[in-house]
N, C-alpha and C. Protein backbone atom coordinates (compact mmCIF):
# COMPACT_ATOMS: atom_id res chain seq x y z
N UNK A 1 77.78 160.41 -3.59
CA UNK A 1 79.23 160.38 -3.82
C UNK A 1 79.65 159.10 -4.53
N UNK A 2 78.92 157.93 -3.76
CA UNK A 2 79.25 156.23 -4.28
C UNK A 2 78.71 157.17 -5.93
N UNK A 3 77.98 156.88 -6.24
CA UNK A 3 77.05 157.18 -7.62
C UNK A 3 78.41 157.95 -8.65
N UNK A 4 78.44 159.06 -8.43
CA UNK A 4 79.39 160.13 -8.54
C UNK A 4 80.89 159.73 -9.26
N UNK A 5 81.16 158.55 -8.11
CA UNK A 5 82.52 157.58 -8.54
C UNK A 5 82.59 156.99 -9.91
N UNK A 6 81.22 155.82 -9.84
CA UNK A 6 81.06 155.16 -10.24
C UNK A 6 80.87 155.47 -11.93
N UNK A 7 80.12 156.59 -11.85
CA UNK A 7 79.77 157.77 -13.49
C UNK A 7 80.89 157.58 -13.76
N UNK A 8 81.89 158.35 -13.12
CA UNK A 8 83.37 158.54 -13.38
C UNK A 8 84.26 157.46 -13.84
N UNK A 9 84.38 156.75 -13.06
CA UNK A 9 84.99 155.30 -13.79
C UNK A 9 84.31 154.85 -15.00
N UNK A 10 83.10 154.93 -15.25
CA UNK A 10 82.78 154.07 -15.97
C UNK A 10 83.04 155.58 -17.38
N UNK A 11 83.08 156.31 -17.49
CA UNK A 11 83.26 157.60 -18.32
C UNK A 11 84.68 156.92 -18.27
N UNK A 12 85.36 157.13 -17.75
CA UNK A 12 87.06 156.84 -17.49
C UNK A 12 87.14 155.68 -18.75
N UNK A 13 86.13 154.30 -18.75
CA UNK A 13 86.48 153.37 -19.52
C UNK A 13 86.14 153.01 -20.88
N UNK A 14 85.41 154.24 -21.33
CA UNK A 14 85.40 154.69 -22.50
C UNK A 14 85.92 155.04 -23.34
N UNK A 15 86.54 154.62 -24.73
CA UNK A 15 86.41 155.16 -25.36
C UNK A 15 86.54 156.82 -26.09
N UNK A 16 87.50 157.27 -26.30
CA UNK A 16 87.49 158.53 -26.68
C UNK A 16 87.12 159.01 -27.50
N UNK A 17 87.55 157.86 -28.70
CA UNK A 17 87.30 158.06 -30.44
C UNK A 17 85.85 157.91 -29.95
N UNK A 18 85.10 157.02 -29.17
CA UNK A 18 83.48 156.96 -29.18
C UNK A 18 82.67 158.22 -28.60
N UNK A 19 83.68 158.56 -27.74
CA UNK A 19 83.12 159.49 -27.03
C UNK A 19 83.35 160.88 -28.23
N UNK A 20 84.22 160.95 -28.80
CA UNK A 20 84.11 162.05 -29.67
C UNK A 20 83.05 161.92 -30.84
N UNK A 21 83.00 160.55 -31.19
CA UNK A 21 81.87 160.08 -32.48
C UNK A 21 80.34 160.37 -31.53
N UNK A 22 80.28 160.31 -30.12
CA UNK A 22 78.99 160.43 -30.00
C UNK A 22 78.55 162.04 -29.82
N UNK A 23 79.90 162.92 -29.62
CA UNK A 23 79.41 164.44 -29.40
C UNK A 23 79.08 165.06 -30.45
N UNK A 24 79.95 164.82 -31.61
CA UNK A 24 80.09 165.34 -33.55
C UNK A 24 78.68 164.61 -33.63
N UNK A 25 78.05 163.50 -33.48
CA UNK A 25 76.94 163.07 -34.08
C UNK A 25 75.55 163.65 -33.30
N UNK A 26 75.58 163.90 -32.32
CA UNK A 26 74.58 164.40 -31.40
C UNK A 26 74.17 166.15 -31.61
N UNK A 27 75.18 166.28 -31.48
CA UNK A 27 75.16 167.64 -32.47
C UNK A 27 74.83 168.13 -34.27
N UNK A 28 75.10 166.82 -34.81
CA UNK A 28 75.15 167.30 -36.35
C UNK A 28 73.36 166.72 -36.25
N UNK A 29 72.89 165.76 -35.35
CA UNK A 29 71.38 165.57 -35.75
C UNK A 29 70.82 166.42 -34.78
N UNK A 30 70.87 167.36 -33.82
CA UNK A 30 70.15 168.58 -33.52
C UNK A 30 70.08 169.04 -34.46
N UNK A 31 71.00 169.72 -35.05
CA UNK A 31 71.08 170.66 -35.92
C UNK A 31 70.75 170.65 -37.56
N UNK A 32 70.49 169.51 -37.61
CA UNK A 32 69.61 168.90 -38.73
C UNK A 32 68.09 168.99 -38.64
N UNK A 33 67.79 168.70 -37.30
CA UNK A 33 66.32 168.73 -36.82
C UNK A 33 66.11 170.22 -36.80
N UNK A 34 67.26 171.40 -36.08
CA UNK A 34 66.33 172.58 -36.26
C UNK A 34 66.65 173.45 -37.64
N UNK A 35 66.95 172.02 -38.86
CA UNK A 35 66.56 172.44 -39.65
C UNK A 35 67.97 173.44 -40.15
N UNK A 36 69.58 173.51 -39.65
CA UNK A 36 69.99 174.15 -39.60
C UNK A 36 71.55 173.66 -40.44
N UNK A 37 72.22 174.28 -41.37
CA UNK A 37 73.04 173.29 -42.49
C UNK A 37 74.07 173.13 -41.90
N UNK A 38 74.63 173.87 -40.96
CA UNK A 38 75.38 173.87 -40.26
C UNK A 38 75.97 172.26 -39.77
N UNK A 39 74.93 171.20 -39.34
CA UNK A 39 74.37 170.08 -39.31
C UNK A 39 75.63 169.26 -40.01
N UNK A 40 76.04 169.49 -41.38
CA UNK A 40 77.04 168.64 -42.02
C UNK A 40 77.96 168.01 -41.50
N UNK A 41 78.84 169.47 -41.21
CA UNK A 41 80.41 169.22 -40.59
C UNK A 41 80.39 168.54 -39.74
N UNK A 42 79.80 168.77 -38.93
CA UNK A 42 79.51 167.60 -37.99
C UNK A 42 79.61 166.48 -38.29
N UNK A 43 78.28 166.04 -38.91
CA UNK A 43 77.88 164.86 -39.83
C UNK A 43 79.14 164.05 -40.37
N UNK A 44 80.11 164.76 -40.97
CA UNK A 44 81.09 164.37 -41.63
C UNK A 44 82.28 163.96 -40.99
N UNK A 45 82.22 164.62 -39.45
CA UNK A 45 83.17 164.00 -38.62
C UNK A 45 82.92 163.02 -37.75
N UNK A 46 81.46 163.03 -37.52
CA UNK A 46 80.77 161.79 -37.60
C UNK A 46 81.14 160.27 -37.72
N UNK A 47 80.65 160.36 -38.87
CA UNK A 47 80.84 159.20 -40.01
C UNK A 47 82.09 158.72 -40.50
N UNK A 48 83.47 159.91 -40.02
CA UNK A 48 84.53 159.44 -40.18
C UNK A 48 85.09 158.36 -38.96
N UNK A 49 84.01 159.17 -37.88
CA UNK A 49 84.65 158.42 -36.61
C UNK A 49 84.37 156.78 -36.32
N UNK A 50 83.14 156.56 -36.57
CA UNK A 50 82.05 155.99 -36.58
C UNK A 50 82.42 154.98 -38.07
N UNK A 51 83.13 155.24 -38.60
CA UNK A 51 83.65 154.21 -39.83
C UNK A 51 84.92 153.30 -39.08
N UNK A 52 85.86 153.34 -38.33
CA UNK A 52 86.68 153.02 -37.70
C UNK A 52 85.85 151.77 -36.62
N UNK A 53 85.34 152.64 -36.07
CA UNK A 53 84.12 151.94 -34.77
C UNK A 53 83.47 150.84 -34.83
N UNK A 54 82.90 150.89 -36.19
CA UNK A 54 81.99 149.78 -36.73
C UNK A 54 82.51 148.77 -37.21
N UNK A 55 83.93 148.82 -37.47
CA UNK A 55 84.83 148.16 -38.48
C UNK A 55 85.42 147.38 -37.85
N UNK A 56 85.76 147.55 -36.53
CA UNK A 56 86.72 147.01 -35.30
C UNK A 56 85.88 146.50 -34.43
N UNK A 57 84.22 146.71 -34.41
CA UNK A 57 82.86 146.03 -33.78
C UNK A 57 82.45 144.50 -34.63
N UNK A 58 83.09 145.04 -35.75
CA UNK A 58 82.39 143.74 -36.97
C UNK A 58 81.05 143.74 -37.41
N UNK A 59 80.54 145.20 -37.52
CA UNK A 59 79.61 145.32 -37.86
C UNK A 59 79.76 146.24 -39.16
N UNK A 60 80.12 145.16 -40.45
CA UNK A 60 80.75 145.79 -41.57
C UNK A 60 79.85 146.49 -42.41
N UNK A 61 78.20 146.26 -42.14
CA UNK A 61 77.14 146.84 -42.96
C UNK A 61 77.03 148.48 -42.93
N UNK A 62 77.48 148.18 -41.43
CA UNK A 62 77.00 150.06 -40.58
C UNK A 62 79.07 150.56 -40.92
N UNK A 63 79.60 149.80 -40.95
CA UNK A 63 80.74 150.68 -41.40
C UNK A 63 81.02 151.10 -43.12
N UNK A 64 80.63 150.43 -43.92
CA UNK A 64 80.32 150.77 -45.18
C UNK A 64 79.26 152.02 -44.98
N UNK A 65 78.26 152.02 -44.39
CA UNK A 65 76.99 152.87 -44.17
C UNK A 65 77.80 153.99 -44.47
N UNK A 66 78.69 154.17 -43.27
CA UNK A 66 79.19 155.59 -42.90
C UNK A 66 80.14 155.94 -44.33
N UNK A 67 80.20 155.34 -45.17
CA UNK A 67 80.93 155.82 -46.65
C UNK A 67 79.96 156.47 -47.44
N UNK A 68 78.46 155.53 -46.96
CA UNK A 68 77.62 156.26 -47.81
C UNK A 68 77.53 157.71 -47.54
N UNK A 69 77.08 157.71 -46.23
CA UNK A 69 76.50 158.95 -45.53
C UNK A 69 77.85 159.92 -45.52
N UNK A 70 79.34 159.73 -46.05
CA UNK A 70 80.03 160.93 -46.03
C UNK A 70 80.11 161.75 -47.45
N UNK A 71 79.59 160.78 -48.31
CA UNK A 71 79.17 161.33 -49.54
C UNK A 71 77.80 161.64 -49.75
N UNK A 72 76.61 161.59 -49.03
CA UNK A 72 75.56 161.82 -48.60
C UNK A 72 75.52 163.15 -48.14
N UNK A 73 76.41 163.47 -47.01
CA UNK A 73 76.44 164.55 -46.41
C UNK A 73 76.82 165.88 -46.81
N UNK A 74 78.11 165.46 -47.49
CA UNK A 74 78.71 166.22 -48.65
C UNK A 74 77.65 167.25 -49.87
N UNK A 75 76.64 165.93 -50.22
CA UNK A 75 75.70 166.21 -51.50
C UNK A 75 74.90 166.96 -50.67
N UNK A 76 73.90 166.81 -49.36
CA UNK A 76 72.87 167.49 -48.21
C UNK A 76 73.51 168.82 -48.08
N UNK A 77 74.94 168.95 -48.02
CA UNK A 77 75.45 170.13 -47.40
C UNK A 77 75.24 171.02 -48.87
N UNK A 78 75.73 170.46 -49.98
CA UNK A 78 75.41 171.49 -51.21
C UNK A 78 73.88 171.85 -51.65
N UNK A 79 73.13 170.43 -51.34
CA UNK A 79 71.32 170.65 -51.55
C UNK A 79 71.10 172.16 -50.39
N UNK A 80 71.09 172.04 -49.58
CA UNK A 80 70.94 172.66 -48.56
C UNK A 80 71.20 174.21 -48.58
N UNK A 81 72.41 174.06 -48.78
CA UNK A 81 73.03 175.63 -49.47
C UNK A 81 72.29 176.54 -50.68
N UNK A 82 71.39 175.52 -51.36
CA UNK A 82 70.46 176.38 -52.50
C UNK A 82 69.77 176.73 -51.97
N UNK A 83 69.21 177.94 -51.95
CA UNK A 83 68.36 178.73 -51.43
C UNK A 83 67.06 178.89 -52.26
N UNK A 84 65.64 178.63 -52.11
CA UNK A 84 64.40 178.96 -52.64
C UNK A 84 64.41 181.04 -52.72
N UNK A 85 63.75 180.90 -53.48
CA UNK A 85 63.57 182.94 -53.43
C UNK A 85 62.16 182.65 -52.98
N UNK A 86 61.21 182.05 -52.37
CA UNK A 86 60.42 182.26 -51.35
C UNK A 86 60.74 182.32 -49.91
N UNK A 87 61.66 181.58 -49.63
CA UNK A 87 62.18 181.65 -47.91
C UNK A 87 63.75 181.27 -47.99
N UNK A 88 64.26 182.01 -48.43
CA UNK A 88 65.73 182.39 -48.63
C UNK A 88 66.82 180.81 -48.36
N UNK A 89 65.43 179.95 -48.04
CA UNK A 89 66.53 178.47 -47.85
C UNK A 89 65.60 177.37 -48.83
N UNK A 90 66.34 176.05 -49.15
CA UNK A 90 65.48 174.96 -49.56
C UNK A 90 64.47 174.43 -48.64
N UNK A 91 63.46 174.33 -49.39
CA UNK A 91 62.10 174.19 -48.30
C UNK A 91 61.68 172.61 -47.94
N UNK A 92 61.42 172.41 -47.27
CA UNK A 92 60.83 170.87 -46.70
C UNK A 92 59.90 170.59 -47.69
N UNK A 93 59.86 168.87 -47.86
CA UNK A 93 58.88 168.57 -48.71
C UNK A 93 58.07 167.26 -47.84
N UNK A 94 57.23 166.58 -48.60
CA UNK A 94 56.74 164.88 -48.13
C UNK A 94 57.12 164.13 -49.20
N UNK A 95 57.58 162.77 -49.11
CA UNK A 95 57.77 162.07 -50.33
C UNK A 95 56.46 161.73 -50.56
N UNK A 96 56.95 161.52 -52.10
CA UNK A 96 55.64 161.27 -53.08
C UNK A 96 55.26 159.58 -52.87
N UNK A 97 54.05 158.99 -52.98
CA UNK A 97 53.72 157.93 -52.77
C UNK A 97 54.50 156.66 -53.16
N UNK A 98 54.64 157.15 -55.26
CA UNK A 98 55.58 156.12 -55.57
C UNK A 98 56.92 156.31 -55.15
N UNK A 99 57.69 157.49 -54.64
CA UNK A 99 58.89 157.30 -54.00
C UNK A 99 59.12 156.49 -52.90
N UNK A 100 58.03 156.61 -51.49
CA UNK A 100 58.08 155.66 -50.50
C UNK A 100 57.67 154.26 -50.64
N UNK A 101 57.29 153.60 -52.23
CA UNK A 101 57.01 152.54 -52.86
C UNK A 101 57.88 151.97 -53.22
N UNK A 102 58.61 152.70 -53.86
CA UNK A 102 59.92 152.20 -54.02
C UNK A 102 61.39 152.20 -52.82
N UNK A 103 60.67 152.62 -51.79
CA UNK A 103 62.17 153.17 -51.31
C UNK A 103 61.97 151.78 -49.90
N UNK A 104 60.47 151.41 -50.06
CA UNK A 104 60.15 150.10 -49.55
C UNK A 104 60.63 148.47 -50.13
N UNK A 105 60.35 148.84 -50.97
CA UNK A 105 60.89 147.63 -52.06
C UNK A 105 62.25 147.63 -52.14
N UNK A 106 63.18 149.09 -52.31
CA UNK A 106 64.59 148.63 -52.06
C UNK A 106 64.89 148.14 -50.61
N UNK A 107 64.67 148.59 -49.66
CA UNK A 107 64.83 148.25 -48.90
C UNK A 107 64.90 146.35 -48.38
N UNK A 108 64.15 146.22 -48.76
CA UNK A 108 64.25 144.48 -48.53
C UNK A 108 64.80 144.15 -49.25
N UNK A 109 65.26 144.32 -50.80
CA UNK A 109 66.15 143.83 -51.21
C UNK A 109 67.57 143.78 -51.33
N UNK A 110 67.77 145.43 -50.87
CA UNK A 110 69.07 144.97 -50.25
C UNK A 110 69.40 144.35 -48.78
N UNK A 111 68.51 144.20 -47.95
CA UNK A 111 68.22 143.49 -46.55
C UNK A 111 68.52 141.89 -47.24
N UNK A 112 68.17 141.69 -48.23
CA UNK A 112 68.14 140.25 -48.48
C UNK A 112 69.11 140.03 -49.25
N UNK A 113 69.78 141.07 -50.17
CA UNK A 113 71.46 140.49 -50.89
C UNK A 113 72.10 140.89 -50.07
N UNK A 114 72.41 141.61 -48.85
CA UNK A 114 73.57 142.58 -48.32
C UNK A 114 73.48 140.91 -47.30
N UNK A 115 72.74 140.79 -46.62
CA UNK A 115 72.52 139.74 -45.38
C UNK A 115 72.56 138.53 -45.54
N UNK A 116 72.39 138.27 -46.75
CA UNK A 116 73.05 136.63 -47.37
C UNK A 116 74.14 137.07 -47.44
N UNK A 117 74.77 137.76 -48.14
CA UNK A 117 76.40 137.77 -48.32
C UNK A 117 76.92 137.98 -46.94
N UNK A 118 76.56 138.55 -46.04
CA UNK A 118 76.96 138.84 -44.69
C UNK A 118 77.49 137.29 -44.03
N UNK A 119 76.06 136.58 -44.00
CA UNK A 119 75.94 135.83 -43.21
C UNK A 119 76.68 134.32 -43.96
N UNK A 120 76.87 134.40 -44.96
CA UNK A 120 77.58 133.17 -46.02
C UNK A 120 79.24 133.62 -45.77
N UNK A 121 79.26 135.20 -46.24
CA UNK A 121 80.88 135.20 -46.27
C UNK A 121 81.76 135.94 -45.59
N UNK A 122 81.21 136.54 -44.33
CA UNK A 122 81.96 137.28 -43.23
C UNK A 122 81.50 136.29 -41.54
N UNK A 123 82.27 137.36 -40.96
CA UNK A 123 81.77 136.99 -39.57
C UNK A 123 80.89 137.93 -39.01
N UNK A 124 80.12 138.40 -39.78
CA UNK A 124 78.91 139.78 -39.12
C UNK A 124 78.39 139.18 -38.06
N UNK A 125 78.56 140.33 -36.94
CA UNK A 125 78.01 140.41 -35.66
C UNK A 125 76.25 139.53 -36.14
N UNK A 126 75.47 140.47 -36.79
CA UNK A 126 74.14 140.27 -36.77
C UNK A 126 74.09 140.64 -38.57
N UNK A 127 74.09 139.92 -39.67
CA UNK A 127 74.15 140.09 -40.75
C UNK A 127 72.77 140.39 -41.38
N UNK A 128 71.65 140.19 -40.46
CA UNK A 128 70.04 140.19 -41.63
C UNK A 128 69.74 141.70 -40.80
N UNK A 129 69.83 142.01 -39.40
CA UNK A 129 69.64 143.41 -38.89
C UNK A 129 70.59 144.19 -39.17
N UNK A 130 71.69 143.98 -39.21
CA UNK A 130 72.93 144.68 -39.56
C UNK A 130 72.48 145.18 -40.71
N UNK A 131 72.13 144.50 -41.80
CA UNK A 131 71.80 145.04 -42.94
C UNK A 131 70.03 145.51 -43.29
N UNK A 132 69.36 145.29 -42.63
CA UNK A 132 68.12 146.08 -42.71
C UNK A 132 68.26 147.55 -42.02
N UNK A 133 68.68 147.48 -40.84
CA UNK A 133 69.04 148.64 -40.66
C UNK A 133 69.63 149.98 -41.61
N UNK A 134 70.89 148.74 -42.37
CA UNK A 134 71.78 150.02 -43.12
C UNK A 134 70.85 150.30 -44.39
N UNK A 135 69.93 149.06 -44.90
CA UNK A 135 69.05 149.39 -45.74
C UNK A 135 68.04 151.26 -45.69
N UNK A 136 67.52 151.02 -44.32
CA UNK A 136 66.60 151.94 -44.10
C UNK A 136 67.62 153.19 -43.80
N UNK A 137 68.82 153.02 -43.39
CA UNK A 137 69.43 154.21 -43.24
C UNK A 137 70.03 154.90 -44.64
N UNK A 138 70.16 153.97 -45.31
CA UNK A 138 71.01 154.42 -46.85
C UNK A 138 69.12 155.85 -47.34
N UNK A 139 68.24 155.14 -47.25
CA UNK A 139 66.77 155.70 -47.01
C UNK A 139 66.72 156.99 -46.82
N UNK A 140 66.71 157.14 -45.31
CA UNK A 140 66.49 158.00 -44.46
C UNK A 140 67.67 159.18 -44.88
N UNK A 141 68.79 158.43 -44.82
CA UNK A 141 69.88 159.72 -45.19
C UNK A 141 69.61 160.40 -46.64
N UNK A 142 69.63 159.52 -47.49
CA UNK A 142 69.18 160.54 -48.54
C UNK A 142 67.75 160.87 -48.99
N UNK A 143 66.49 160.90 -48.14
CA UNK A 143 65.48 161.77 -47.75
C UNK A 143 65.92 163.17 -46.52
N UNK A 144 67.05 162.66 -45.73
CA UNK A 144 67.27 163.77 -45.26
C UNK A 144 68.11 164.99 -45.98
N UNK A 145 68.72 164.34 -46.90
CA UNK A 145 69.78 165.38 -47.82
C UNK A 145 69.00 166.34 -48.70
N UNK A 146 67.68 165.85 -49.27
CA UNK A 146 66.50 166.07 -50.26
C UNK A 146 65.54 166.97 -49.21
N UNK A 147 65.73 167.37 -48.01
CA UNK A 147 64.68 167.63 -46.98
C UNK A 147 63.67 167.22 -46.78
N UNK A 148 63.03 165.87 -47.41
CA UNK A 148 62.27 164.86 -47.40
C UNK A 148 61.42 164.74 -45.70
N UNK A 149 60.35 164.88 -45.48
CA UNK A 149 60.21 164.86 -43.55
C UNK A 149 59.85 163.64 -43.54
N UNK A 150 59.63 162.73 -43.95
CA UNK A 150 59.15 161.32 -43.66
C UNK A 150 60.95 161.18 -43.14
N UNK A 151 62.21 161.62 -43.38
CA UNK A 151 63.24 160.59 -43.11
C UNK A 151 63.42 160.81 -41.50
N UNK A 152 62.71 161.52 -40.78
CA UNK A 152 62.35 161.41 -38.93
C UNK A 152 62.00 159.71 -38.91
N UNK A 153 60.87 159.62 -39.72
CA UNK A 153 60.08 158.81 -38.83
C UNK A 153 60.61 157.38 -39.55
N UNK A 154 61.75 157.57 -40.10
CA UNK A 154 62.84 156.03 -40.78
C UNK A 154 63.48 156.03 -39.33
N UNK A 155 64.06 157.38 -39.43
CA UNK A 155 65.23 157.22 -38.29
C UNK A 155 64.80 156.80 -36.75
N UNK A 156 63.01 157.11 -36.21
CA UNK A 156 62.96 156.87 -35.25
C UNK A 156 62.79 155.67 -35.05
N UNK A 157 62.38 154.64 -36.29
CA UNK A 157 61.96 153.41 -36.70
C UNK A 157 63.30 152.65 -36.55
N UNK A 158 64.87 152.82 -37.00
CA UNK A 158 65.83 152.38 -37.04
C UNK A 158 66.73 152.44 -35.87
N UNK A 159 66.48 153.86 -35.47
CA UNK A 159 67.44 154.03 -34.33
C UNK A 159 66.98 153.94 -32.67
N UNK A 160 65.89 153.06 -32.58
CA UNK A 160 65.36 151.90 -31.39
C UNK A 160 65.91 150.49 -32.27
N UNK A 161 65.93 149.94 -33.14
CA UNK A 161 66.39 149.34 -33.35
C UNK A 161 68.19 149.45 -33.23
N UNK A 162 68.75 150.00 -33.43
CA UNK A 162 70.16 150.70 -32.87
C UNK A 162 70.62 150.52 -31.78
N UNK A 163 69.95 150.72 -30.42
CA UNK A 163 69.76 151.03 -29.30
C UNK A 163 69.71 149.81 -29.17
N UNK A 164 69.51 148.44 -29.26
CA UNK A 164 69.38 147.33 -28.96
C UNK A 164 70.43 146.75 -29.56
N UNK A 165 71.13 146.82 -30.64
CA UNK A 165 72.57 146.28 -31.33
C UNK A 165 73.18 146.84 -30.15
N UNK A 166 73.27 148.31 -30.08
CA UNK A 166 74.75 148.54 -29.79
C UNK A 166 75.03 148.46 -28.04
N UNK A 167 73.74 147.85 -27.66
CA UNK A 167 73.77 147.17 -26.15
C UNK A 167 74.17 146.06 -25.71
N UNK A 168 74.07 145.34 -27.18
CA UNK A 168 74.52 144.19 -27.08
C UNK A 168 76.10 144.43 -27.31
N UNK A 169 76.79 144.86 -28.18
CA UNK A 169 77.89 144.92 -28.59
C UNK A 169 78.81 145.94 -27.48
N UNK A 170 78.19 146.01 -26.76
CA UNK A 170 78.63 146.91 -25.43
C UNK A 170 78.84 148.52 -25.77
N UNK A 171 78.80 149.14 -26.85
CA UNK A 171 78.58 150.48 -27.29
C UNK A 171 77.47 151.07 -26.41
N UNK A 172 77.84 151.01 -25.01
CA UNK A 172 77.03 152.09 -24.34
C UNK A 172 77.13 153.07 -24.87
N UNK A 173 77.55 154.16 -24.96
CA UNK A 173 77.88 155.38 -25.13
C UNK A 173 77.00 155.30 -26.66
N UNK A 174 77.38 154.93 -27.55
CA UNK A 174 76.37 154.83 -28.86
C UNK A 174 74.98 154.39 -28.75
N UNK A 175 75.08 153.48 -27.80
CA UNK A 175 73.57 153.06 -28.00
C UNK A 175 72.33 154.39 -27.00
N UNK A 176 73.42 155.05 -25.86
CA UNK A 176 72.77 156.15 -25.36
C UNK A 176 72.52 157.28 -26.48
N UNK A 177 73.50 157.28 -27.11
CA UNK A 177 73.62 158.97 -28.51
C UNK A 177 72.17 158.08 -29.32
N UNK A 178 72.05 156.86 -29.26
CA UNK A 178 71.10 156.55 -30.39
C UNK A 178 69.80 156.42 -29.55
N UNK A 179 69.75 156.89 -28.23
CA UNK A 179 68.11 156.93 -27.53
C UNK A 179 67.81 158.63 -27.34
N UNK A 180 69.18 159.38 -28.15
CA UNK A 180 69.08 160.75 -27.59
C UNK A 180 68.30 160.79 -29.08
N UNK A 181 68.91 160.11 -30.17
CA UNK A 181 68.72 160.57 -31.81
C UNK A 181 66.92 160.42 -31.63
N UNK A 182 66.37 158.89 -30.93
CA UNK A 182 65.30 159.31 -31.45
C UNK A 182 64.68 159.92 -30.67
N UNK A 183 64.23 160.82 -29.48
CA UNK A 183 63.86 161.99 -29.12
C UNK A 183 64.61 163.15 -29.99
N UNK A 184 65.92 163.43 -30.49
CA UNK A 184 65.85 164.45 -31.72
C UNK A 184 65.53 164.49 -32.90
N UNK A 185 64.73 162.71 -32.96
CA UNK A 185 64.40 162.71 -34.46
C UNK A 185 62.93 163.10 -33.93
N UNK A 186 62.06 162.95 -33.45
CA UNK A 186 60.95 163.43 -33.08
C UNK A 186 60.50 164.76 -33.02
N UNK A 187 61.38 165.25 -32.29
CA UNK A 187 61.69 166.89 -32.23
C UNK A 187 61.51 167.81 -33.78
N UNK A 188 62.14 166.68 -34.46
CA UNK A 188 62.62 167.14 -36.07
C UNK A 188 61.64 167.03 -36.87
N UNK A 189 60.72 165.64 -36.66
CA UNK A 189 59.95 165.65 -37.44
C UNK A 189 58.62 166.75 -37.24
N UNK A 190 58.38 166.95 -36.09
CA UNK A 190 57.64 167.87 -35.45
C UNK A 190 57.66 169.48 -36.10
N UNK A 191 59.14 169.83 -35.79
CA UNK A 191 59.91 171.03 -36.38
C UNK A 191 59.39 170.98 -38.11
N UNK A 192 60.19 170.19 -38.60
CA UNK A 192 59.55 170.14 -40.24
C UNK A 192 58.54 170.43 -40.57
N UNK A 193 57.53 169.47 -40.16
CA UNK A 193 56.44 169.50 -40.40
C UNK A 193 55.59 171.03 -39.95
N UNK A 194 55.80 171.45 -39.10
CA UNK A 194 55.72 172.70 -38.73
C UNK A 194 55.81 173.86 -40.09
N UNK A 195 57.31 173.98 -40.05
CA UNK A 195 57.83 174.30 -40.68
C UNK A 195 57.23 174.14 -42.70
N UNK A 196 56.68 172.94 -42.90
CA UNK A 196 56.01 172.77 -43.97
C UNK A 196 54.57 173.83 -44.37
N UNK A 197 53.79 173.71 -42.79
CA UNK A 197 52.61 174.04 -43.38
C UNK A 197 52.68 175.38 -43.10
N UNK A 198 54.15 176.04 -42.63
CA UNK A 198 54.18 177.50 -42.22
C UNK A 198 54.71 177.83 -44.13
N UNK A 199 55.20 176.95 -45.07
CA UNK A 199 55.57 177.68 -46.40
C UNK A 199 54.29 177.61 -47.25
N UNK A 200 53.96 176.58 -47.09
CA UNK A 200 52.28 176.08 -47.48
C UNK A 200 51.53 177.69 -47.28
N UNK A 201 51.53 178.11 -46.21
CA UNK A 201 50.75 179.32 -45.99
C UNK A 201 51.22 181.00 -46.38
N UNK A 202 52.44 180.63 -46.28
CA UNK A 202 53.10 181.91 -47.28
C UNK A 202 53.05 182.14 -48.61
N UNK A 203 53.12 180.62 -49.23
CA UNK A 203 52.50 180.52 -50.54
C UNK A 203 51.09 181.06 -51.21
N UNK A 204 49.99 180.56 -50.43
CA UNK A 204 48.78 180.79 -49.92
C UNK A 204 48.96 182.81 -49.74
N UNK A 205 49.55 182.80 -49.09
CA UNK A 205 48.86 184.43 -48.41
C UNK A 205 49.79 185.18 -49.68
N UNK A 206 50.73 184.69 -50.74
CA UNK A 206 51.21 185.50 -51.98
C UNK A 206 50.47 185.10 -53.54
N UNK A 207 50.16 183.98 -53.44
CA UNK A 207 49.03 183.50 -54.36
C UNK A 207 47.78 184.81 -54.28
């Protein structure tokens, strides 16, 4: 019953706009993982919520982020909608070597202009993680828009890193949606990949 209370109050001192940013987001990355386009709208109410959140946290890297990812989502939701005439949807791929070559190399460099400017001309919470993070997420989101399956294993890479910002910054409730993301990014990458060598073989058995 003590226990019971205590859930309650502490639910009570939450956050609504968070609590709504963590249900729209928990949902739009299931439904991304099973692979399903549906996934967007979500996504998009998301990132609207979650732009506010980040902005009023002072964590201006991850609130810009969410500008990317609503025009990200937008573009995923139209990729998505093309349909292959082998399996009536766009099919999963792996990035190509020099793509994850390069998508390494951007990455630190905007980790290293975004996080100097952070840390010289704002008050960023955490300006060199703040911005590696949004680095690998700018990444991951548009490998996920492309159906790219390596962008699981960005997101499970980023969002333990997540889970430790937003503990600090007292975003319980986010930093829990971001220990749910990476057990659904796992799930996803699993699913995909699945899902890959099941077109791989339809190909195969019409060849």
């Amino acid at each position: 019953m003590i226990f019971i209370l205590a859930v309650t109050d502490w639910l009570k001192s939450q956050s609504l706009l968070e609590i709504s940013g963590v249900i729209s987001g928990i949902l739009c990355v299931y439904l991304a993982a099973r692979n399903n386009i549906w996934n967007w709208p979500f996504a998009i109410i998301s990132v609207l919520i979650y732009t506010f959140i980040f902005f009023e946290e002072k964590l201006y890297a991850d609130a810009g982020l969410q500008i990317y990812f609503l025009f990200t989502n937008i573009y995923g939701w139209y990729f998505w909608a093309k349909k292959s005439t082998e399996y009536n949807k766009t099919p999963v791929s792996f990035a190509s070597k020099k793509l994850i070559f390069l998508s390494i190399l951007s990455i630190f460099l905007f980790t290293f202009l975004l996080g100097t400017f952070l840390f010289k001309s704002t008050d960023a919470a955490f300006p060199y993680i703040d911005s590696f993070c949004t680095a690998c997420s700018l990444v991951a989101q548009l490998y996920l828009a492309r159906k790219i399956i390596e962008n699981w294993l960005i997101w499970i890479f980023v969002d333990i890193i997540y889970i430790g910002v937003y503990m600090i910054k007292d975003l319980h409730l986010t930093a829990g949606m971001y220990a749910i993301y990476v057990l659904i990014a796992i799930m996803g990458y699993i699913n995909w990949k699945k899902e890959y060598k099941q077109s791989k073989l339809m190909l195969n058995i019409k060849a």
